[in-house]
N, C-alpha and C. Protein backbone atom coordinates (compact mmCIF):
# COMPACT_ATOMS: atom_id res chain seq x y z
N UNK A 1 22.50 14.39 12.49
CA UNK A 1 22.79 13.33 13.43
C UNK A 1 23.60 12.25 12.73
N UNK A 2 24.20 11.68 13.43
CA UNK A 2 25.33 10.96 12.96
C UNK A 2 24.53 9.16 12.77
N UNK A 3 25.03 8.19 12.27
CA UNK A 3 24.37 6.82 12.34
C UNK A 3 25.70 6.07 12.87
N UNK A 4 26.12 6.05 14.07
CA UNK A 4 27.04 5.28 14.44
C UNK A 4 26.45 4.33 15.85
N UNK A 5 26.94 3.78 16.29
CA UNK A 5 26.09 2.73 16.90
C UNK A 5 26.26 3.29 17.81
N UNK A 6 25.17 3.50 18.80
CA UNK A 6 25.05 4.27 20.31
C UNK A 6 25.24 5.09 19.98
N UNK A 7 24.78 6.32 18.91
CA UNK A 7 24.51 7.62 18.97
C UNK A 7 22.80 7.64 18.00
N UNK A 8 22.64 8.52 18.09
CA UNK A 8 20.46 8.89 17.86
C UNK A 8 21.06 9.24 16.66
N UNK A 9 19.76 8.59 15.86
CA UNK A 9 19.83 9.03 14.51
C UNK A 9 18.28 9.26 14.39
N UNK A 10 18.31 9.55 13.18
CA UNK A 10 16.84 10.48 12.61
C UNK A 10 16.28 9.03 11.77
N UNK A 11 14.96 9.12 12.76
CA UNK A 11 14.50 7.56 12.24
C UNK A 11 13.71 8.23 10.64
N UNK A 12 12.93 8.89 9.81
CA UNK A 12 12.22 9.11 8.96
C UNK A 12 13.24 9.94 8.23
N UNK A 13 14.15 9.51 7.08
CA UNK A 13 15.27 9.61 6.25
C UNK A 13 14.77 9.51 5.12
N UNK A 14 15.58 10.53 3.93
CA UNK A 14 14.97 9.65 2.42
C UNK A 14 16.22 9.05 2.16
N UNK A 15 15.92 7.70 1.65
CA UNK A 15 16.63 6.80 0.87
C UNK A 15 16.89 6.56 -0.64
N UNK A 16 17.94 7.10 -1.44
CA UNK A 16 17.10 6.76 -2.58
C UNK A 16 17.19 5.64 -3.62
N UNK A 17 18.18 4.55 -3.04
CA UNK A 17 18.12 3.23 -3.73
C UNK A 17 17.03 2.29 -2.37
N UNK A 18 16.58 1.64 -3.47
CA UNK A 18 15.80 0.74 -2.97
C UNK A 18 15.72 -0.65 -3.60
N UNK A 19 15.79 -1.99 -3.13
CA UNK A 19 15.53 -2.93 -3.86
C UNK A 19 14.57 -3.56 -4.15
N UNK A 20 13.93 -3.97 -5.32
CA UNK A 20 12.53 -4.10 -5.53
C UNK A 20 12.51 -5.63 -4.59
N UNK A 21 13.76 -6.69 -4.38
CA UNK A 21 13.34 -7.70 -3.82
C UNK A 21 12.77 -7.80 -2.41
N UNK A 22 12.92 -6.39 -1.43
CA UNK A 22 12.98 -6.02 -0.31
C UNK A 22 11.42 -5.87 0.09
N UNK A 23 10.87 -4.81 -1.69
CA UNK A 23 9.45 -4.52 -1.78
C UNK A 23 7.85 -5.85 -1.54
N UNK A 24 8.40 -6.71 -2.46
CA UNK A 24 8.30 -8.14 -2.31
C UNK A 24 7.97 -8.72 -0.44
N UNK A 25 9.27 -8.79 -0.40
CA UNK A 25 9.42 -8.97 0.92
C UNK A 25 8.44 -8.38 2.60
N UNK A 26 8.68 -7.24 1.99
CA UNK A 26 7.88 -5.85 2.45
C UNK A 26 6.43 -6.34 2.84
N UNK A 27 5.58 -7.35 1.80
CA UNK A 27 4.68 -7.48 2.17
C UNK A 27 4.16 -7.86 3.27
N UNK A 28 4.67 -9.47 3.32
CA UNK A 28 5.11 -10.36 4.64
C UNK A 28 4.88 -9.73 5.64
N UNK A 29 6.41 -8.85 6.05
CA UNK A 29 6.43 -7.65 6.69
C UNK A 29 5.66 -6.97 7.34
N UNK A 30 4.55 -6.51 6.76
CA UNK A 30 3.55 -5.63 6.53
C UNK A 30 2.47 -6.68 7.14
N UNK A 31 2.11 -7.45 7.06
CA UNK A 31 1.22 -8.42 7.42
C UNK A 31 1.62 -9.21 9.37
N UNK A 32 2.96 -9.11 9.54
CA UNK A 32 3.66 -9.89 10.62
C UNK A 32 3.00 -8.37 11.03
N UNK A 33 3.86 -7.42 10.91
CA UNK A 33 4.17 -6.64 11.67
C UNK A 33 2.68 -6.01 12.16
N UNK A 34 1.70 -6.29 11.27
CA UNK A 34 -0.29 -5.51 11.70
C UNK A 34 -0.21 -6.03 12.50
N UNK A 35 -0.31 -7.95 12.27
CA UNK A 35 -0.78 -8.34 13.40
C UNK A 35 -0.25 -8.42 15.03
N UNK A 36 1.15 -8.33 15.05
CA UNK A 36 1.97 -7.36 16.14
C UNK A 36 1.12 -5.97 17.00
N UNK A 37 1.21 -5.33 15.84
CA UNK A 37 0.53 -3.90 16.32
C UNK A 37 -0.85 -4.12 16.89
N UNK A 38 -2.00 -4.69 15.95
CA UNK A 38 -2.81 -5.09 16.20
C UNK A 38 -3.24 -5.40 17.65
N UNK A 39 -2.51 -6.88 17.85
CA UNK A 39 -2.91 -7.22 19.45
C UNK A 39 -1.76 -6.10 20.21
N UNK A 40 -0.97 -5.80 20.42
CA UNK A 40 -0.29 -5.02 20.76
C UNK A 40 -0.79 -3.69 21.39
N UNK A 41 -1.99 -2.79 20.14
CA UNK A 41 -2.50 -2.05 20.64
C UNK A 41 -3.84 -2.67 21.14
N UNK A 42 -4.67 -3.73 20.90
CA UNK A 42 -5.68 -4.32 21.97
C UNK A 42 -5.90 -4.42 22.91
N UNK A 43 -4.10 -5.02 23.85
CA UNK A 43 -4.10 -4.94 25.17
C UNK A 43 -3.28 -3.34 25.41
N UNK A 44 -3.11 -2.77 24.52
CA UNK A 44 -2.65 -0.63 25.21
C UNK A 44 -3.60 -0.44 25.54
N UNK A 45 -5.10 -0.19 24.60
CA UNK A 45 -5.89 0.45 25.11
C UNK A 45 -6.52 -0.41 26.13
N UNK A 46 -6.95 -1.42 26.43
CA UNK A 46 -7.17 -2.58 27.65
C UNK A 46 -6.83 -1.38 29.20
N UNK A 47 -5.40 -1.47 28.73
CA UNK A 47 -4.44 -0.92 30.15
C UNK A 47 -4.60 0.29 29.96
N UNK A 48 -4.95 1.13 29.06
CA UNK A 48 -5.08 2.95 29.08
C UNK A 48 -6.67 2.54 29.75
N UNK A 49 -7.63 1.86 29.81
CA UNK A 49 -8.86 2.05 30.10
C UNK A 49 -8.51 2.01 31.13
N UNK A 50 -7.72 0.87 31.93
CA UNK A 50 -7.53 0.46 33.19
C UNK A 50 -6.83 1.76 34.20
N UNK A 51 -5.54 2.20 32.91
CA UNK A 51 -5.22 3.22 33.92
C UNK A 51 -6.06 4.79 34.27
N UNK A 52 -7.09 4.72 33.20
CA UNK A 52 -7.97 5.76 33.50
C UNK A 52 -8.90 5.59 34.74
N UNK A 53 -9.06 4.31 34.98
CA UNK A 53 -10.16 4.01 36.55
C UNK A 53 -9.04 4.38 37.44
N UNK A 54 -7.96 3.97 37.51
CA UNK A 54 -6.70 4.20 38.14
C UNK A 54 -6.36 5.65 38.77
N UNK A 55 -6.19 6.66 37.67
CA UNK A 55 -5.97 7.85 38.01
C UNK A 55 -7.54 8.67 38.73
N UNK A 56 -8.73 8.21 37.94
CA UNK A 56 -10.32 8.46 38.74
C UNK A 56 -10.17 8.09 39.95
N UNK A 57 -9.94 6.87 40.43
CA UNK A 57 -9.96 6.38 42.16
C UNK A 57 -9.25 6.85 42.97
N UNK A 58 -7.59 6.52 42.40
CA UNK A 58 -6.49 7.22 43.21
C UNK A 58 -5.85 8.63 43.21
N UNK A 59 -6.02 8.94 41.97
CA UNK A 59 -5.94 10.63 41.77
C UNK A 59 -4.48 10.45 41.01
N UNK A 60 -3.66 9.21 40.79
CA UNK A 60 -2.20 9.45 40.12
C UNK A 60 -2.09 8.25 39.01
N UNK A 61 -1.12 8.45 38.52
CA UNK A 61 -1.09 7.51 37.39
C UNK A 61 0.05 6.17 38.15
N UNK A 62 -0.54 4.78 37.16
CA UNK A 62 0.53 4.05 37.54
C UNK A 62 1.71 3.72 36.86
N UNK A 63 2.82 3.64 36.83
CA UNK A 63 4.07 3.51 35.99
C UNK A 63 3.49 2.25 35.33
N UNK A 64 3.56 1.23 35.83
CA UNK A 64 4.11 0.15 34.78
C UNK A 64 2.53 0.17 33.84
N UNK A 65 1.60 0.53 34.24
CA UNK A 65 0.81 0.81 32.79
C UNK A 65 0.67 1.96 32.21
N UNK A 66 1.42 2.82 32.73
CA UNK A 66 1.92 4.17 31.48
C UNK A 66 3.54 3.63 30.82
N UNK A 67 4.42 2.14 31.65
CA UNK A 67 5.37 2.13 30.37
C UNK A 67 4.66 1.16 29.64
N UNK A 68 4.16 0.35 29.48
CA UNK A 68 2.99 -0.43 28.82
C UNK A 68 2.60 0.20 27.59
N UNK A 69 1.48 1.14 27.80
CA UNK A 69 1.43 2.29 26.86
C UNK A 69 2.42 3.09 25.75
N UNK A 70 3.71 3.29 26.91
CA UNK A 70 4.63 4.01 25.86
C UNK A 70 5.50 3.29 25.39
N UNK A 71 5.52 1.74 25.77
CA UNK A 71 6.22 0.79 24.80
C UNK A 71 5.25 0.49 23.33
N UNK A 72 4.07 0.84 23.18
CA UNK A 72 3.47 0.27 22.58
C UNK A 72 3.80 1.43 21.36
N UNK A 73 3.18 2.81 21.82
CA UNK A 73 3.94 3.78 20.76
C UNK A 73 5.53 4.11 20.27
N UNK A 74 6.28 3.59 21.31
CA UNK A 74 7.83 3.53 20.79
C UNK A 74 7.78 2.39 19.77
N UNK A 75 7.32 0.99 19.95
CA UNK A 75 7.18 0.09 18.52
C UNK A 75 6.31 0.81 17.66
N UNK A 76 5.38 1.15 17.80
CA UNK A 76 4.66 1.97 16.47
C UNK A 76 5.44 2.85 15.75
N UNK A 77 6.38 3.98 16.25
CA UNK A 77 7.14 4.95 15.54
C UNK A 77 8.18 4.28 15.34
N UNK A 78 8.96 3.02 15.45
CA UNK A 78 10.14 2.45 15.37
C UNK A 78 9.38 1.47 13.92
N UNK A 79 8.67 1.04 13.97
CA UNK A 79 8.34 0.37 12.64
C UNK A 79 7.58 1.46 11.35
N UNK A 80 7.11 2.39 11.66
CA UNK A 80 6.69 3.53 11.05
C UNK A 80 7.56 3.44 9.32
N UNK A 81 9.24 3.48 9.90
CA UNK A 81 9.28 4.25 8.75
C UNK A 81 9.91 2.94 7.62
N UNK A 82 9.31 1.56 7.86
CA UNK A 82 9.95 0.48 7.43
C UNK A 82 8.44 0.16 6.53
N UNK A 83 7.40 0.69 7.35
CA UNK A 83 6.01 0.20 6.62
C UNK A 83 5.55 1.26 5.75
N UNK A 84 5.81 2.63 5.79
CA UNK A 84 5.76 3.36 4.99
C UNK A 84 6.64 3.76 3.78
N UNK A 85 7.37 2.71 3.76
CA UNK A 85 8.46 2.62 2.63
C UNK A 85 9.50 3.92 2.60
N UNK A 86 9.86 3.97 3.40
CA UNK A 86 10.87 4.97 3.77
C UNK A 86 12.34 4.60 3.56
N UNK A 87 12.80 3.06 3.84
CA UNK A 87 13.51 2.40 4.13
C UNK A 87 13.49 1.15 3.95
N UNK A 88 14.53 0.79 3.34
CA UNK A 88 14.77 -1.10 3.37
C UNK A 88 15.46 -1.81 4.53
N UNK A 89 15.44 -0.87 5.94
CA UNK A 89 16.37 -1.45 6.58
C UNK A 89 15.15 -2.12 7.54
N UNK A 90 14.98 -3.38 7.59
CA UNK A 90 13.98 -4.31 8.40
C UNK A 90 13.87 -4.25 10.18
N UNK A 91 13.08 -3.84 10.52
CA UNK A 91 12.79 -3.47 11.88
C UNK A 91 12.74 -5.02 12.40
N UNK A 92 12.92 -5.35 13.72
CA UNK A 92 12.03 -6.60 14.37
C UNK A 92 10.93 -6.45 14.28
N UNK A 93 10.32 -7.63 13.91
CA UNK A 93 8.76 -7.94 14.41
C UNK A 93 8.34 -7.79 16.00
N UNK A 94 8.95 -8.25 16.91
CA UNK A 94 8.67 -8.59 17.54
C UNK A 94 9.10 -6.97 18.78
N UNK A 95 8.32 -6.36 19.87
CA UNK A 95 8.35 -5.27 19.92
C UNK A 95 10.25 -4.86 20.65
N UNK A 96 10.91 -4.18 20.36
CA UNK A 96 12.28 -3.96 20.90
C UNK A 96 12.25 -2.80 21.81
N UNK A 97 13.32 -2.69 23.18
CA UNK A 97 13.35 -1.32 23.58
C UNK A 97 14.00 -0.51 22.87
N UNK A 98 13.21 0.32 22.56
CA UNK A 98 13.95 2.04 21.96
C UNK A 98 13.45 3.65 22.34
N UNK A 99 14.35 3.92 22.47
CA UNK A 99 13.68 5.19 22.82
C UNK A 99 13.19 6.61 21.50
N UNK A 100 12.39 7.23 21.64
CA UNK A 100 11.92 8.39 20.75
C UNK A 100 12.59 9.65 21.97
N UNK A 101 13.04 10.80 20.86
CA UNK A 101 13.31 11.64 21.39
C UNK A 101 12.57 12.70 19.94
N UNK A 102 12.14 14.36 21.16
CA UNK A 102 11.58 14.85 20.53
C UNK A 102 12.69 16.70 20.36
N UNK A 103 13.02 17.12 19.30
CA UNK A 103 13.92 18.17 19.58
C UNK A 103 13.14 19.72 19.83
């Protein structure tokens, strides 16, 4: 896959320069970005409980708390490979739309 802007690239890459000031940095990072995930996934599962009474009563699922849900795992695999030191290239903190595709 190519890395040009508006085309899919392969998010989990090996890199093999890295800067130790980034590592440093990384921590911060690592700390912003839990507590992100953290409440983030607090209120997913909140709304996966909710949409489970949901699909029990009515028999179907509801969109905007299944995209709820799958925004929450698209930021999880979009910061994945920045917290596992995969990469120095800095994700937002704060959650972004992106999409996962599976081949």
């Amino acid at each position: 896959m190519t890395d040009t802007p508006g085309s899919p690239r392969q998010l989990f890459t090996f890199e093999h320069d890295a800067s130790r000031l980034e590592l440093l940095i990384r921590i911060v990072y690592w700390i912003l970005i839990g507590i992100v995930l953290w409440i983030y996934g607090l209120i997913a599962f909140i709304v996966l409980f909710i949409q489970w009474f949901h699909i029990l009563i009515l028999g179907r699922r509801n969109g905007s708390l299944s995209d709820f849900a799958k925004g929450y795992l698209e930021y999880l695999v979009h910061v994945m490979n920045y917290t596992y030191i995969m990469t120095d290239k800095r994700p937002e903190i704060l959650p972004v739309p992106v999409k996962i595709y599976e081949e």
